[in-house]
C-alpha atoms as a PDB file:
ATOM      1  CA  UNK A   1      17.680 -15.536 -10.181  1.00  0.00           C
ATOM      2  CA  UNK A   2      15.554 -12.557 -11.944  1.00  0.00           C
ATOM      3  CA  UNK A   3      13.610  -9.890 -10.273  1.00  0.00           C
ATOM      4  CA  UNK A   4      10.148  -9.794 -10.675  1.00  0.00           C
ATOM      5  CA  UNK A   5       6.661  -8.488  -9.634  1.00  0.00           C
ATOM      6  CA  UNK A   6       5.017 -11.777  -7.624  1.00  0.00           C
ATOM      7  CA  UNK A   7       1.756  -9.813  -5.883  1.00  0.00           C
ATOM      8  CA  UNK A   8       0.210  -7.508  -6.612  1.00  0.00           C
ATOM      9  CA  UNK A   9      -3.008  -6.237  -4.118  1.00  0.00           C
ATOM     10  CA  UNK A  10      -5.464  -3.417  -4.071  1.00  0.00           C
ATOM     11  CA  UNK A  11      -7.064  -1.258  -1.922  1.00  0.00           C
ATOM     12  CA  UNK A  12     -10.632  -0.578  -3.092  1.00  0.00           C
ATOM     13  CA  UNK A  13     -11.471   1.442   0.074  1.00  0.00           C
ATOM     14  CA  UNK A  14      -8.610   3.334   1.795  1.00  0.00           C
ATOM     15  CA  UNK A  15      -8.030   1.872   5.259  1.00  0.00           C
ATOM     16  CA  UNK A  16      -9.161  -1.484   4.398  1.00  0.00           C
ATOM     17  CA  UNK A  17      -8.015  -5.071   3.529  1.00  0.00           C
ATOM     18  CA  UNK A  18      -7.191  -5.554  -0.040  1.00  0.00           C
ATOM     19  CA  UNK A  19      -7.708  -7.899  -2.799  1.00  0.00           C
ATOM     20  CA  UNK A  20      -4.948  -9.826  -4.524  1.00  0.00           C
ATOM     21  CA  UNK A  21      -4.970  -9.389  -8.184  1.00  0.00           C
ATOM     22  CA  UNK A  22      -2.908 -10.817 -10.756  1.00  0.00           C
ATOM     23  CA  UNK A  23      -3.252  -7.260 -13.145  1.00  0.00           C
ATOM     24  CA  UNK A  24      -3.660  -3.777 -12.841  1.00  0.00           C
ATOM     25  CA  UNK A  25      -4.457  -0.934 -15.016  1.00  0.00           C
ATOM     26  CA  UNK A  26      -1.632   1.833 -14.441  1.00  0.00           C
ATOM     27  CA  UNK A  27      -3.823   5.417 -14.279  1.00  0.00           C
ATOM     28  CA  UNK A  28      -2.101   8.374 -15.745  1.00  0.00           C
ATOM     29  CA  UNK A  29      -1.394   9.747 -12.150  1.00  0.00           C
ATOM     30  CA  UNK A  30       0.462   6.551 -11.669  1.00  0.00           C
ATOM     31  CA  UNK A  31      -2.020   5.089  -9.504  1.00  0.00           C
ATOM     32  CA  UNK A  32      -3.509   1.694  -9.900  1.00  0.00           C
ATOM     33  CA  UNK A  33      -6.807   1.653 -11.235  1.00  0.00           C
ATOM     34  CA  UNK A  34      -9.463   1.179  -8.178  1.00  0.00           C
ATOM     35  CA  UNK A  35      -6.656   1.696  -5.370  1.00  0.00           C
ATOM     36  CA  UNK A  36      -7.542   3.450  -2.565  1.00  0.00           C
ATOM     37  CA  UNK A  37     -10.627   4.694  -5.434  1.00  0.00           C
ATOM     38  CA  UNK A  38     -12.987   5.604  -1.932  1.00  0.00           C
ATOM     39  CA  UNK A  39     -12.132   6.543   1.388  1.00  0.00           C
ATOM     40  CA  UNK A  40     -14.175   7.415   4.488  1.00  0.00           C
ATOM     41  CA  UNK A  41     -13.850  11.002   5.435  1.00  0.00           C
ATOM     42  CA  UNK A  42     -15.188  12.708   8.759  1.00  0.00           C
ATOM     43  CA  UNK A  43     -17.209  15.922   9.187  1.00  0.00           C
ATOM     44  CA  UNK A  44     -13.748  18.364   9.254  1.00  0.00           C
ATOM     45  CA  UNK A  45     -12.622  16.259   6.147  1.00  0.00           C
ATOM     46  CA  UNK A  46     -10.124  14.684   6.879  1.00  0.00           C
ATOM     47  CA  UNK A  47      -9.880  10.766   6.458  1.00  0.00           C
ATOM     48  CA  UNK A  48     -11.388   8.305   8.554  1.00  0.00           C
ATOM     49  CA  UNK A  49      -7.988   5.621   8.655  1.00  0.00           C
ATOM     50  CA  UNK A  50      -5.946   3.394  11.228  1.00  0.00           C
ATOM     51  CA  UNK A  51      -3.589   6.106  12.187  1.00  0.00           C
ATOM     52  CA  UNK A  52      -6.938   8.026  13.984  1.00  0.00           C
ATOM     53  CA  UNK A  53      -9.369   5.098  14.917  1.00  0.00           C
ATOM     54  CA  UNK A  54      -7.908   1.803  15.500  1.00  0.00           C
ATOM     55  CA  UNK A  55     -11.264   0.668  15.495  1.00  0.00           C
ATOM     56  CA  UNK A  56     -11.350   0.328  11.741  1.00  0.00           C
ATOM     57  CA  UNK A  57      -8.965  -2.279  12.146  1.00  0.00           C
ATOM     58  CA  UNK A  58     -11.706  -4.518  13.338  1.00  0.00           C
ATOM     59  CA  UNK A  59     -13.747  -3.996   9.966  1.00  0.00           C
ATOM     60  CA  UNK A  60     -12.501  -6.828   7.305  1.00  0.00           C
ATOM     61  CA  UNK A  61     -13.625  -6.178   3.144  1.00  0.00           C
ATOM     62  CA  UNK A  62     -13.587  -9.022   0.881  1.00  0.00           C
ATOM     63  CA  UNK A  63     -14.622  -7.965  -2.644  1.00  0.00           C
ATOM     64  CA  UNK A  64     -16.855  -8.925  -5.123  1.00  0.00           C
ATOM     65  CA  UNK A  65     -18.276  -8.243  -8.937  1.00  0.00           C
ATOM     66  CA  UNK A  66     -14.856  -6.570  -9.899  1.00  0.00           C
ATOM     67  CA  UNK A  67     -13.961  -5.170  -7.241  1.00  0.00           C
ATOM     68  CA  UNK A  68     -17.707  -3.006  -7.759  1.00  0.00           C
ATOM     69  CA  UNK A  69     -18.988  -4.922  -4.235  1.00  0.00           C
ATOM     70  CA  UNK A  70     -18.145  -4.795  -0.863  1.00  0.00           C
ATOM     71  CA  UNK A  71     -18.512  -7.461   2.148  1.00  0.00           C
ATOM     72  CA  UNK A  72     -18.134  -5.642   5.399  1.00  0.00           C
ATOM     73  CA  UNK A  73     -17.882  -7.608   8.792  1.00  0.00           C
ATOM     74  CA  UNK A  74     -17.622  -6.298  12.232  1.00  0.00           C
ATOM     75  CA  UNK A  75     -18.357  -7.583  15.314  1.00  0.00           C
ATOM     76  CA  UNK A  76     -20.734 -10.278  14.146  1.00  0.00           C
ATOM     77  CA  UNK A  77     -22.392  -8.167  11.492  1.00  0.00           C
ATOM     78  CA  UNK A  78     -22.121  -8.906   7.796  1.00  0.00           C
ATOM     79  CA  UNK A  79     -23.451  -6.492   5.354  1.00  0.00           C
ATOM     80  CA  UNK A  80     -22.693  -6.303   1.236  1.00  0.00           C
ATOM     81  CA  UNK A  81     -22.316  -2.966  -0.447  1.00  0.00           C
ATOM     82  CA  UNK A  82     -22.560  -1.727  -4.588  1.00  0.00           C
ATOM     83  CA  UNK A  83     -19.541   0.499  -3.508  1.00  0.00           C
ATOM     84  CA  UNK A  84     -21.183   2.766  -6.957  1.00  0.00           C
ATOM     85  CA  UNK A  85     -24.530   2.845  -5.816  1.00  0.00           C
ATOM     86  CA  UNK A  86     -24.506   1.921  -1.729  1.00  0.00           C
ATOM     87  CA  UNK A  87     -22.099   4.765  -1.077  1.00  0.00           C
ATOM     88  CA  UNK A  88     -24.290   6.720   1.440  1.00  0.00           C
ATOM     89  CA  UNK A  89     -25.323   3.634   3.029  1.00  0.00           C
ATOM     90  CA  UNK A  90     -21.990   2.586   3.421  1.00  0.00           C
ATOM     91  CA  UNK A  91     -21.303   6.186   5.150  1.00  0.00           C
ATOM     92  CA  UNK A  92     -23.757   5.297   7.628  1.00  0.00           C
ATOM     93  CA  UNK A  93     -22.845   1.920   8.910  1.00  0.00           C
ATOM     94  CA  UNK A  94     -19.225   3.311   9.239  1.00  0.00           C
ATOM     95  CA  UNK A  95     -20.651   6.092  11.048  1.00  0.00           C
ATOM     96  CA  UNK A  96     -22.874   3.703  13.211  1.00  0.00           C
ATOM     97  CA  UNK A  97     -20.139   1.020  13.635  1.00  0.00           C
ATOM     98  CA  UNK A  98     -16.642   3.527  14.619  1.00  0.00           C
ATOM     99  CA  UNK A  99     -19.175   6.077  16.617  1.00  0.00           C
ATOM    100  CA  UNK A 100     -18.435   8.969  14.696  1.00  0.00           C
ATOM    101  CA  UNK A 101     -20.046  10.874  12.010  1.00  0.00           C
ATOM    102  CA  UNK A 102     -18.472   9.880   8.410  1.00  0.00           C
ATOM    103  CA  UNK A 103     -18.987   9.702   4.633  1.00  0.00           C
ATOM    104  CA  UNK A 104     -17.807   7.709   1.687  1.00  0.00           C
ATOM    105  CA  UNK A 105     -16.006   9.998  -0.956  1.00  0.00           C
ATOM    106  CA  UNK A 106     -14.987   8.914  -4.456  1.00  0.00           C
ATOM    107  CA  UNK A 107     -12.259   9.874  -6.670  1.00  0.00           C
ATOM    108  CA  UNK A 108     -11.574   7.363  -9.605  1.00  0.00           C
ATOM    109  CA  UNK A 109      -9.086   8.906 -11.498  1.00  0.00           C
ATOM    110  CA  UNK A 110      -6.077   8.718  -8.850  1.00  0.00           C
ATOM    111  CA  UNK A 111      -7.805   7.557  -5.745  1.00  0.00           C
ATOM    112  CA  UNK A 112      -6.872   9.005  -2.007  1.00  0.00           C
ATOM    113  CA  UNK A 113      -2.491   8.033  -1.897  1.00  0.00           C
ATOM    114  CA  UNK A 114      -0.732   9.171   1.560  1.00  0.00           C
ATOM    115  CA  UNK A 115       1.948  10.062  -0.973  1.00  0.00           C
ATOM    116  CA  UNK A 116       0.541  12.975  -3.130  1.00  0.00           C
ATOM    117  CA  UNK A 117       3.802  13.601  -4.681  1.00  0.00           C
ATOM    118  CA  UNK A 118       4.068  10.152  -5.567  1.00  0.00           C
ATOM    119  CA  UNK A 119       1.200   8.383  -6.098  1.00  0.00           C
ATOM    120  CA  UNK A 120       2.449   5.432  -7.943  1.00  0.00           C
ATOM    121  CA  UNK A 121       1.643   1.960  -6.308  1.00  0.00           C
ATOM    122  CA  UNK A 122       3.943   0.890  -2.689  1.00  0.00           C
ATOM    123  CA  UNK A 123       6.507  -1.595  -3.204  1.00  0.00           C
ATOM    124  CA  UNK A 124       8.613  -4.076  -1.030  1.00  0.00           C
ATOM    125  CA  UNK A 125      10.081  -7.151  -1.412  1.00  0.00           C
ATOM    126  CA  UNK A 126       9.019 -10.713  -0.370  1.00  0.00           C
ATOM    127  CA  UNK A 127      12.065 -10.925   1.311  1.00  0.00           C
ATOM    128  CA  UNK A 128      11.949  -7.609   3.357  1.00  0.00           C
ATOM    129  CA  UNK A 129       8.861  -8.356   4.479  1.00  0.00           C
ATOM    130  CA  UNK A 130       9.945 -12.354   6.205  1.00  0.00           C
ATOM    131  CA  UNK A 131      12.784 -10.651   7.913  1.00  0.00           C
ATOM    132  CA  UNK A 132      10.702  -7.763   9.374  1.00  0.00           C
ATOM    133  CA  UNK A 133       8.144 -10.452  10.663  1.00  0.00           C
ATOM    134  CA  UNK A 134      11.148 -12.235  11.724  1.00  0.00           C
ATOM    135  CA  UNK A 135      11.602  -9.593  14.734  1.00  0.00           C
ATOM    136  CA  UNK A 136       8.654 -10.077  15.853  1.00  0.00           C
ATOM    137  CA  UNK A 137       7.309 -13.560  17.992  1.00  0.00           C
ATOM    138  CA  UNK A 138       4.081 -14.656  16.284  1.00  0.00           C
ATOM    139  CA  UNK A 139       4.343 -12.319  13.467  1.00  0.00           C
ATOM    140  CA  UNK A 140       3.958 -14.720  10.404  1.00  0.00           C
ATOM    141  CA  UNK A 141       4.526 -13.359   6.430  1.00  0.00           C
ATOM    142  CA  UNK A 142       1.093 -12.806   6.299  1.00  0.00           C
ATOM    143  CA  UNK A 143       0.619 -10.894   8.901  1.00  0.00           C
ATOM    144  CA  UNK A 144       3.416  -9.048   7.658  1.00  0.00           C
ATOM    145  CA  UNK A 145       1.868  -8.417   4.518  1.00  0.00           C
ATOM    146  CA  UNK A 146      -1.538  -6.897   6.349  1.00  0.00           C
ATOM    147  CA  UNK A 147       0.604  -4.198   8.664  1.00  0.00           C
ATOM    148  CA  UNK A 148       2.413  -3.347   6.118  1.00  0.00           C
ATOM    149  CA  UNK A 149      -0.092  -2.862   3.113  1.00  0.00           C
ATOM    150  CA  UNK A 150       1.922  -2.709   0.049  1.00  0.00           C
ATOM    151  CA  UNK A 151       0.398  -2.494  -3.647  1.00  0.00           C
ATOM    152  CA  UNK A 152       3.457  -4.389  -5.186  1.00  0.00           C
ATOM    153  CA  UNK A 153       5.874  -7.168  -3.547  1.00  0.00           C
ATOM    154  CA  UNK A 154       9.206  -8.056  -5.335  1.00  0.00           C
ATOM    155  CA  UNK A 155      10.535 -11.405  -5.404  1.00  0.00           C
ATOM    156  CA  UNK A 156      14.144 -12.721  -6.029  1.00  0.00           C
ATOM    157  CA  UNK A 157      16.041 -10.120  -4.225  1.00  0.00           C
ATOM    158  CA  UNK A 158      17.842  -9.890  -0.927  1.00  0.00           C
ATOM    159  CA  UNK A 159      15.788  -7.911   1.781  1.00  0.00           C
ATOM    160  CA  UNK A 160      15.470  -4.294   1.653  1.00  0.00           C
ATOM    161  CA  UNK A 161      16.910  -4.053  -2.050  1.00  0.00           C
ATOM    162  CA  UNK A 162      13.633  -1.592  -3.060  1.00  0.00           C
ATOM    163  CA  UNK A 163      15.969   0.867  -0.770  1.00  0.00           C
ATOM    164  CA  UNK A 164      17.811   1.177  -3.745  1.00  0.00           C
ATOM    165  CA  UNK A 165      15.257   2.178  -6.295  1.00  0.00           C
ATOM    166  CA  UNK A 166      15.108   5.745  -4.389  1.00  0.00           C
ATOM    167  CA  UNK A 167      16.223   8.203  -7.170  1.00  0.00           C
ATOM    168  CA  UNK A 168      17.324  11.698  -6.772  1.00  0.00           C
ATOM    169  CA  UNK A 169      14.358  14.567  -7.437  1.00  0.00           C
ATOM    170  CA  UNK A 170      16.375  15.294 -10.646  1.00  0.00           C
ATOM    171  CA  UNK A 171      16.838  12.046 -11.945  1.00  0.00           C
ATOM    172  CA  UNK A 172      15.148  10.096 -14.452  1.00  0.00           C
ATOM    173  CA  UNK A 173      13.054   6.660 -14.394  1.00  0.00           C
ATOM    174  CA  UNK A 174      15.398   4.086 -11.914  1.00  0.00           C
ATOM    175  CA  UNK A 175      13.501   1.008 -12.045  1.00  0.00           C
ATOM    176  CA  UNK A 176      11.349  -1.032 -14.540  1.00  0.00           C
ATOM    177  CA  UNK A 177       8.528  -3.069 -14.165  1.00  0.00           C
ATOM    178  CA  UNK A 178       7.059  -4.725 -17.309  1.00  0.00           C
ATOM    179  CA  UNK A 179       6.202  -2.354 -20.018  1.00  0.00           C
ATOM    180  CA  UNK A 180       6.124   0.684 -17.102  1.00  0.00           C
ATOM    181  CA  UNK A 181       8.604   2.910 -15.698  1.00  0.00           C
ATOM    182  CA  UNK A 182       9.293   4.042 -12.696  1.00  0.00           C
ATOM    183  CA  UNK A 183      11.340   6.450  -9.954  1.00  0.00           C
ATOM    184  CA  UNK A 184      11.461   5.258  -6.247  1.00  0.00           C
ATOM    185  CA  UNK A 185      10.357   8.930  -4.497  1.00  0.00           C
ATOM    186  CA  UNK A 186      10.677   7.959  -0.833  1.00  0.00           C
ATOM    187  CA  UNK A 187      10.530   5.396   1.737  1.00  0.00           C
ATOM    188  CA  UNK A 188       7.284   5.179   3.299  1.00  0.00           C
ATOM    189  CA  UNK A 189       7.683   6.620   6.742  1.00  0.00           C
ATOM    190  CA  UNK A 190       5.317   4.302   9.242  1.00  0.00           C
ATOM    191  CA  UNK A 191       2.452   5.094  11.151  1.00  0.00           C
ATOM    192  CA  UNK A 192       0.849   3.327  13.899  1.00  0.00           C
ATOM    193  CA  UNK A 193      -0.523   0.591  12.197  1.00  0.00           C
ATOM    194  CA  UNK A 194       1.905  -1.793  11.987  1.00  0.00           C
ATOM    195  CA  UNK A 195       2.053  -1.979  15.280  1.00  0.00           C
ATOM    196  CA  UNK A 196      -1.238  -3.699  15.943  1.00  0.00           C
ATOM    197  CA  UNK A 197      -2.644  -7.193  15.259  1.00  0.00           C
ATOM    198  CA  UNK A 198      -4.426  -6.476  11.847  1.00  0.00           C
ATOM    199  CA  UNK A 199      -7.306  -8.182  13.070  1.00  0.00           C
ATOM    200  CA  UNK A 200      -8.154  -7.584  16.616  1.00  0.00           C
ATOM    201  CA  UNK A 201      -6.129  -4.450  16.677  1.00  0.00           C
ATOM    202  CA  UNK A 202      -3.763  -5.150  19.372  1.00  0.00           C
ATOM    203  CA  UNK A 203      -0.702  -3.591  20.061  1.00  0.00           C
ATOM    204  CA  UNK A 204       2.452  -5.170  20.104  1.00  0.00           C
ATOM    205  CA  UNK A 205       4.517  -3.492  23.032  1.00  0.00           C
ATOM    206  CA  UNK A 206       7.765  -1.533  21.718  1.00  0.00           C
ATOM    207  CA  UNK A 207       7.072  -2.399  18.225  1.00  0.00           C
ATOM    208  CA  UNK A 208       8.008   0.822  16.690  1.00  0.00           C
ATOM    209  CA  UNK A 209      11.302   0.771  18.690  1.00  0.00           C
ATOM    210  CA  UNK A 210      12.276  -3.094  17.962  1.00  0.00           C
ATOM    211  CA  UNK A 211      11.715  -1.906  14.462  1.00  0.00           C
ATOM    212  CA  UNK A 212      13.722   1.035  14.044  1.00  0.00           C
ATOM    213  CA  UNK A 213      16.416   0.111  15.469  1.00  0.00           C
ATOM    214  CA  UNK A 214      16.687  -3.187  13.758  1.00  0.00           C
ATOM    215  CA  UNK A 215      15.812  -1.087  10.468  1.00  0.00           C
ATOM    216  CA  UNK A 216      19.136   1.028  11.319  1.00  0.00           C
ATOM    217  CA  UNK A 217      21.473  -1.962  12.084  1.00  0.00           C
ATOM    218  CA  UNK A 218      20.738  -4.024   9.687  1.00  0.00           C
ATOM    219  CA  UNK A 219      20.929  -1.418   6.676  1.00  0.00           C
ATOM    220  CA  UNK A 220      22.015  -2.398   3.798  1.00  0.00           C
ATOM    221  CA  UNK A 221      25.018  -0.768   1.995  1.00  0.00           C
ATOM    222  CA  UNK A 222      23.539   0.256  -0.880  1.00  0.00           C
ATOM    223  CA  UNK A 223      20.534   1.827   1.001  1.00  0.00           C
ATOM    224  CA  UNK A 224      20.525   5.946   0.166  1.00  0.00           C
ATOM    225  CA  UNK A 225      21.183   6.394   4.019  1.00  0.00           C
ATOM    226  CA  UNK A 226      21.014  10.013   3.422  1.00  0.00           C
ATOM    227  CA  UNK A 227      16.955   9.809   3.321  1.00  0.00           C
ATOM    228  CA  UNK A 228      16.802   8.261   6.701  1.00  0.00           C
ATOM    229  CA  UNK A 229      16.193  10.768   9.335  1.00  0.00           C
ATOM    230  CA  UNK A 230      14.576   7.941  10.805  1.00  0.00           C
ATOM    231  CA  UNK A 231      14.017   4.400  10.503  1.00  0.00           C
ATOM    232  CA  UNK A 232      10.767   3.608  11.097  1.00  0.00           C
ATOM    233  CA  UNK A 233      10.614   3.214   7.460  1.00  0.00           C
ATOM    234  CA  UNK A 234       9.371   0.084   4.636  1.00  0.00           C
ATOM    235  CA  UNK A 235       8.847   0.163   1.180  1.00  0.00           C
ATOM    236  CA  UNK A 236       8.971   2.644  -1.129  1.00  0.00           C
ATOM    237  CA  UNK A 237       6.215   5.172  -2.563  1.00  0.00           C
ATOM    238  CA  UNK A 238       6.481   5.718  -6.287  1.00  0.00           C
ATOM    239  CA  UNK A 239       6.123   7.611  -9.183  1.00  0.00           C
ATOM    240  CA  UNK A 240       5.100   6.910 -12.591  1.00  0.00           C
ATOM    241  CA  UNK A 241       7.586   7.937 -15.288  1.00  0.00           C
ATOM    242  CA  UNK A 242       6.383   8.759 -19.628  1.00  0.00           C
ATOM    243  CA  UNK A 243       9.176   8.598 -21.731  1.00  0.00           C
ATOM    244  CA  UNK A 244       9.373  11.321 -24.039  1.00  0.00           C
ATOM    245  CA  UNK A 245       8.334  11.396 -27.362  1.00  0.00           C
ATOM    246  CA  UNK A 246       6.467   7.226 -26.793  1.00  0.00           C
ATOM    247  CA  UNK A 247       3.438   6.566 -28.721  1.00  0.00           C
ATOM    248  CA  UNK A 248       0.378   5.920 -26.696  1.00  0.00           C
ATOM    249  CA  UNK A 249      -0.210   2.682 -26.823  1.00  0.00           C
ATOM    250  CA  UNK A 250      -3.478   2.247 -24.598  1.00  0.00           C
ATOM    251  CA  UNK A 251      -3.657   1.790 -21.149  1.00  0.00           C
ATOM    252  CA  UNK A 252      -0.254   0.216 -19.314  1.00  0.00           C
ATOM    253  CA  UNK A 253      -1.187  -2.900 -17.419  1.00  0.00           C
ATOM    254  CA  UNK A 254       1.342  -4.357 -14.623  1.00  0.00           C
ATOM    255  CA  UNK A 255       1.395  -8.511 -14.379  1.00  0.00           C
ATOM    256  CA  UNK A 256       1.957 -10.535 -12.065  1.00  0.00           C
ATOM    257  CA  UNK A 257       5.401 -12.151 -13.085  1.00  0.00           C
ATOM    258  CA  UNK A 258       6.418  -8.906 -14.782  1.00  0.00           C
ATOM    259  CA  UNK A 259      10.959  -8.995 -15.096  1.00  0.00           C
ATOM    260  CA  UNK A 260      12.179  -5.789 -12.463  1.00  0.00           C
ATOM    261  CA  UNK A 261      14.499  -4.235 -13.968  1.00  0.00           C
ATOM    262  CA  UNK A 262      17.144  -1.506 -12.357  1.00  0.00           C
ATOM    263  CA  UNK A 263      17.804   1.055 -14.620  1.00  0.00           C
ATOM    264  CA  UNK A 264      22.334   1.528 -14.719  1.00  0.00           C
END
């Protein structure tokens, strides 16, 4: 069975739901084009996200007009956004909505990645991802997939393989995906997020625990172990690789259905 690149989803606003896509433009910081392009930031600057107000988790995006407009819903309220134009707008209903004072910033050349060493798109596998919801009662692959919130899922593997696309700082590219290459940098360390019902925001008691210690048992043995210092981790944050000397050859696009390759 061959490896290869089955979903592929975007984050137009940071913090959000995201919109499945069957191709994206690669940026030259790695980034997918309009991933994570705005995010909400608060009055001391720093970002306005699920780890600080589990609130947002109540807000659900659907996107429109190439990904340029926005569909907001909240507690009975539905309002639709130009994310180019509406941006102060949008500002204020957050503001209005989470009870705190916030703006909309912009940055469409690499977007707003946890990972500013490496911020290539999130991976995981299909498979990872069924036998973490499998832990959980009521905790369906969908769900799965909105904890989580992964740019790229992998099909055709056993679970947890993207463990082993984590390269060594001094190493070259280690996995390929299309026409693109790529080095695993780390895997993602979780925040509180997961933990909660990606609608309603509910927590799911001892999920963090259940999780890291079925993380550590069930380990695979070709999993770096050595970049564990815990395992409240899932997927991997990556970085784009240019091979020396190539021709530009206009923009790199990944596809869904794209072979993954591992680099020997």
């Amino acid at each position: 069975m061959s490896v290869t690149l089955d979903r592929i989803t975007i984050y137009p606003i940071k913090s959000l739901p995201g919109i499945e896509v069957a191709e994206a433009t690669v940026l030259p910081s790695g980034a997918l084009a309009e991933d994570r392009r705005f995010a909400l930031v608060d009055e001391a600057g720093m970002f306005v996200n699920g780890k600080r107000f589990a609130a947002i988790q109540q807000v659900q995006a659907t996107y429109s007009d190439q990904m340029q407009r926005v569909l907001l819903t909240c507690g009975g309220q539905h309002v639709s956004f130009l994310l180019t134009r509406d941006q102060e707008a949008i500002g204020s209903w957050f503001s209005q909505v989470l009870g705190i004072s916030c703006h909309l910033e912009e940055n469409g050349s690499g977007g707003f990645p946890d990972d500013t060493d490496a911020p290539g798109p999130t991976l995981i596998t299909t498979a990872s991802l069924e036998m973490v919801a499998g832990w959980y009662e009521g905790i369906s692959l969908a769900e799965a997939r909105l904890r989580f919130r992964t740019n790229l899922e992998v099909g055709g593997t056993a679970p947890f393989w993207e463990d082993r696309l984590v390269a060594a700082a001094d190493s070259g590219e280690h996995f390929i995906i299309g026409e693109t290459r790529w080095r695993g940098h780390t895997v993602c360390q979780r925040c509180a997020v997961p933990t909660r019902d990606s609608r309603t925001g509910e927590v799911v008691p001892h999920f963090a625990r259940t999780f890291s210690s079925q993380r550590e048992n069930r380990l695979p043995d070709w999993a770096p172990r050595e970049v564990f210092d815990h395992f409240y981790r899932l997927a991997i944050n990556t970085q784009r690789v240019t091979a020396s000397g190539a021709a530009k050859q206009g923009p790199l696009v990944l596809r869904v259905g794209d072979r993954v390759e591992e680099m020997a």
